[in-house]
Protein backbone atom coordinates (compact mmCIF):
# COMPACT_ATOMS: atom_id res chain seq x y z
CA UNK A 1 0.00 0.00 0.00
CA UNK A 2 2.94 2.31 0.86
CA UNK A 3 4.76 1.69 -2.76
CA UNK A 4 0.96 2.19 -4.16
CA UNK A 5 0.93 5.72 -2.61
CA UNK A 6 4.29 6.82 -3.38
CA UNK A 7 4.42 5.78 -6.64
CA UNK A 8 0.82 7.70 -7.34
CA UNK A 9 2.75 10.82 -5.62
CA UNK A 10 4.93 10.38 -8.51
CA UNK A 11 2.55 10.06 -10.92
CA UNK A 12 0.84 13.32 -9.81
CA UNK A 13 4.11 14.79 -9.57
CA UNK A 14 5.16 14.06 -13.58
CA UNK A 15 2.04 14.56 -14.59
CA UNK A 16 2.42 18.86 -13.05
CA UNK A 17 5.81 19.45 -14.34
CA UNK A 18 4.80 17.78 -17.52
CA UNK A 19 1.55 19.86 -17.14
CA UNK A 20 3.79 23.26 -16.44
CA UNK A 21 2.55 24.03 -12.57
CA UNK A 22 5.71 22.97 -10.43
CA UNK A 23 7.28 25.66 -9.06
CA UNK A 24 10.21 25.75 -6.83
CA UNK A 25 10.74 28.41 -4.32
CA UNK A 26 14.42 29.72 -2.89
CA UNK A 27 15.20 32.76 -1.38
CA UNK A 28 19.35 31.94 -1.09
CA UNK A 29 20.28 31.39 -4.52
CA UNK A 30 22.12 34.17 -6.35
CA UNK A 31 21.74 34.29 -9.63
CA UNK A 32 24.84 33.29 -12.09
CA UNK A 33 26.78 34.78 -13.51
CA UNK A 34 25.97 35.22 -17.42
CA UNK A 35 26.11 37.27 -20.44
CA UNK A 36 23.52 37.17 -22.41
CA UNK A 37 23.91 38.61 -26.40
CA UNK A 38 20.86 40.18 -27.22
CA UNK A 39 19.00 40.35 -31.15
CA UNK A 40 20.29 43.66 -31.89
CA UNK A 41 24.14 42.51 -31.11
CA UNK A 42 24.76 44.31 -27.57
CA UNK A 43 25.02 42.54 -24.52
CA UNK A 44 24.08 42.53 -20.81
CA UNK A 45 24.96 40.63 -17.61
CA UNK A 46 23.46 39.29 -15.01
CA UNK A 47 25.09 42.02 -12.63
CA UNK A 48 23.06 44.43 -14.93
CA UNK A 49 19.74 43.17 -13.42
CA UNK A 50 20.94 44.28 -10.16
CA UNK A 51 18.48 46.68 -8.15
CA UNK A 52 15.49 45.80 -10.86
CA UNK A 53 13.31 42.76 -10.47
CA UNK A 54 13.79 40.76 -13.44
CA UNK A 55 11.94 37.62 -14.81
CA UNK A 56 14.07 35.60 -16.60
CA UNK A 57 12.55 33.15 -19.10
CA UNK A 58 14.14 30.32 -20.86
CA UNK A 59 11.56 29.42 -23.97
CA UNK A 60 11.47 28.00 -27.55
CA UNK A 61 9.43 29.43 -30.62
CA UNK A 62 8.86 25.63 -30.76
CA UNK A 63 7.71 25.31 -27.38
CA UNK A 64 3.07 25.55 -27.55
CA UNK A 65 3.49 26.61 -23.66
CA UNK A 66 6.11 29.14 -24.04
CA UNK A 67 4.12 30.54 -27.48
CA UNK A 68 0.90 30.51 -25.40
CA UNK A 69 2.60 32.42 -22.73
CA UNK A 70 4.18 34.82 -24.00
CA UNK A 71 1.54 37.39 -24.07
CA UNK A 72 0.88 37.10 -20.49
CA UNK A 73 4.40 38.03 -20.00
CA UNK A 74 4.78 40.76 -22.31
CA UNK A 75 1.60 42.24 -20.19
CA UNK A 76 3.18 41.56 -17.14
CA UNK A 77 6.33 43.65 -18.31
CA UNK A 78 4.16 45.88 -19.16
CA UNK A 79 2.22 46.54 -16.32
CA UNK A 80 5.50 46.99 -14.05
CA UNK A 81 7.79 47.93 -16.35
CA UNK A 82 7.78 51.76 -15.06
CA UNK A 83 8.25 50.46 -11.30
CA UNK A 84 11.29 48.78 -11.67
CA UNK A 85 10.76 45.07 -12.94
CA UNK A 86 12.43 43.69 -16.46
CA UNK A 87 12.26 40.93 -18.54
CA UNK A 88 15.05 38.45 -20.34
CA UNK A 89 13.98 36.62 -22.91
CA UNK A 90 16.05 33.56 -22.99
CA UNK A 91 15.85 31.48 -26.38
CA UNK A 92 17.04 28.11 -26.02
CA UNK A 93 20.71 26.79 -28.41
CA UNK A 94 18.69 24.60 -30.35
CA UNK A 95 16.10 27.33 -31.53
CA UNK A 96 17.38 28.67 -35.06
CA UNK A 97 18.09 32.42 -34.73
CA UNK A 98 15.85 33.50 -37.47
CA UNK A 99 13.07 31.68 -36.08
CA UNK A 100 13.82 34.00 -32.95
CA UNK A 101 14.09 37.57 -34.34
CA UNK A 102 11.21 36.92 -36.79
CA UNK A 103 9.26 35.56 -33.45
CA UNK A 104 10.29 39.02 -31.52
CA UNK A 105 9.73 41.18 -34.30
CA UNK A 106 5.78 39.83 -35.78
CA UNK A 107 4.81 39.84 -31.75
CA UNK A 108 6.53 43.31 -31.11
CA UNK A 109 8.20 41.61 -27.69
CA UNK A 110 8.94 44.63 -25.74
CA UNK A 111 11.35 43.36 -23.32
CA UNK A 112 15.23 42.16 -24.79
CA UNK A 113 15.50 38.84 -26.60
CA UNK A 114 18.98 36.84 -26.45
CA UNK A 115 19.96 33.85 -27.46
CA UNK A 116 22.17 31.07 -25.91
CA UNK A 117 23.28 29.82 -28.71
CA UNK A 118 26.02 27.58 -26.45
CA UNK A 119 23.54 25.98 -23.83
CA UNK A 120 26.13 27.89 -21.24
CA UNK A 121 23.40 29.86 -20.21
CA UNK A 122 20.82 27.46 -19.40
CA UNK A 123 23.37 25.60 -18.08
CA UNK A 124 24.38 27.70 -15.15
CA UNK A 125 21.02 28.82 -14.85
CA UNK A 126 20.13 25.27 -13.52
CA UNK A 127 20.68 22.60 -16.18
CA UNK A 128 17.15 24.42 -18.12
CA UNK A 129 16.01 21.59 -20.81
CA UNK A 130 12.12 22.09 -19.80
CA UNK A 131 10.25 25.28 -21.60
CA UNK A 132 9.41 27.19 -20.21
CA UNK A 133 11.48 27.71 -17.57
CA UNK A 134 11.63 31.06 -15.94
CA UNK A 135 13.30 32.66 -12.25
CA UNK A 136 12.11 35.57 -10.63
CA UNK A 137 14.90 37.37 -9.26
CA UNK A 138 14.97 40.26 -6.99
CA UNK A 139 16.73 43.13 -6.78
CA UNK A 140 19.56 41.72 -5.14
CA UNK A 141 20.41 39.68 -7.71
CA UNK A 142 19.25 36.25 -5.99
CA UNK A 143 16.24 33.77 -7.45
CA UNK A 144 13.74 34.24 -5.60
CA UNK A 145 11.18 31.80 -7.68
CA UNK A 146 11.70 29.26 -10.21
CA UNK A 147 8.91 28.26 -12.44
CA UNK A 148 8.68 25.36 -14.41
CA UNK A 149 5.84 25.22 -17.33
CA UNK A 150 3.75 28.55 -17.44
CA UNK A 151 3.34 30.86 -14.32
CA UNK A 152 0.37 31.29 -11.82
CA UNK A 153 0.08 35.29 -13.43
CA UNK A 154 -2.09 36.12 -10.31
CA UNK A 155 0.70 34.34 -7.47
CA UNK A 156 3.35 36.25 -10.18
CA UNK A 157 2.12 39.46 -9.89
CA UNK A 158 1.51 39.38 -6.10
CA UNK A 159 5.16 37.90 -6.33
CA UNK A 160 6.56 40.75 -8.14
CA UNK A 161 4.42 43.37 -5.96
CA UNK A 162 6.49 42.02 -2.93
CA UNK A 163 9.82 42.20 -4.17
CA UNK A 164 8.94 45.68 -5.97
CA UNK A 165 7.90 46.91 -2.54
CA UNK A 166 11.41 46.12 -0.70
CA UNK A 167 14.31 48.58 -0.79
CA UNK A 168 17.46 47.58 -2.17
């Protein structure tokens, strides 16, 4: 009965990452270290985020969830852009490049767009190989939320509210 209920637990538990509602929550980890190369050629660093709360999302124009989502987060840039919170757009190395700008451009993405065309990225940012995958971090430069599969937008915003609220 015991191996019946654990192996249910893991069942259930698949079956939310796979459907995109795991999340993962750590208040200790500093973000890594990374330079991301943006579409238009210039590049920022993760020490550029500092004192800004920044979502950063790992996602493929291949990817239905991330393509589904991405509206959502352009909003939510949107809606606390002026206050002090960013967005990274971080397309995964095996998503062609033109795929990506033409992506960016047609949707008018109004946040910066790079691409990791090594894996490096995704790599220090946790091993990413799920999309989406996306971290809150705060303005201290440490994750504060890690989201596998599309956020809770409601939880997000309250989220991002929070950290917006603290002093640096």
């Amino acid at each position: 009965m015991k191996l019946k209920h654990f192996l249910t637990g893991a069942v259930v538990a698949a079956v939310l990452v796979a459907g995109g509602v795991w999340a993962m929550r750590s208040t200790t980890t500093v973000a890594p270290d990374s330079t991301f190369v943006l579409l238009d050629g210039s590049r920022t660093t993760t020490s550029d985020l500092h004192g800004r709360v920044t979502l950063v999302n790992f996602w493929a124009t291949s990817c239905t969830t991330c393509v589904a989502e991405m509206p959502r987060i352009a909003s939510t840039y949107d809606k606390y852009k002026d206050r002090g919170y960013d967005t990274l757009a971080v397309a995964m190395s095996y998503d062609p490049p033109s795929y990506v700008v033409n992506y960016a451009q047609t949707r008018k993405l109004p946040f910066p767009v790079a691409i990791d065309n090594t894996g490096a990225i995704a790599k220090a940012w946790g091993e990413v190989q799920l999309t989406p995958t996306s971290y809150l971090v705060d303005k201290q430069g440490r994750i504060v939320k890690r989201y596998v599969g599309e956020p809770d937008f409601a939880e997000l915003h309250q989220l991002i509210e929070q950290l917006l609220s603290q002093t640096t």
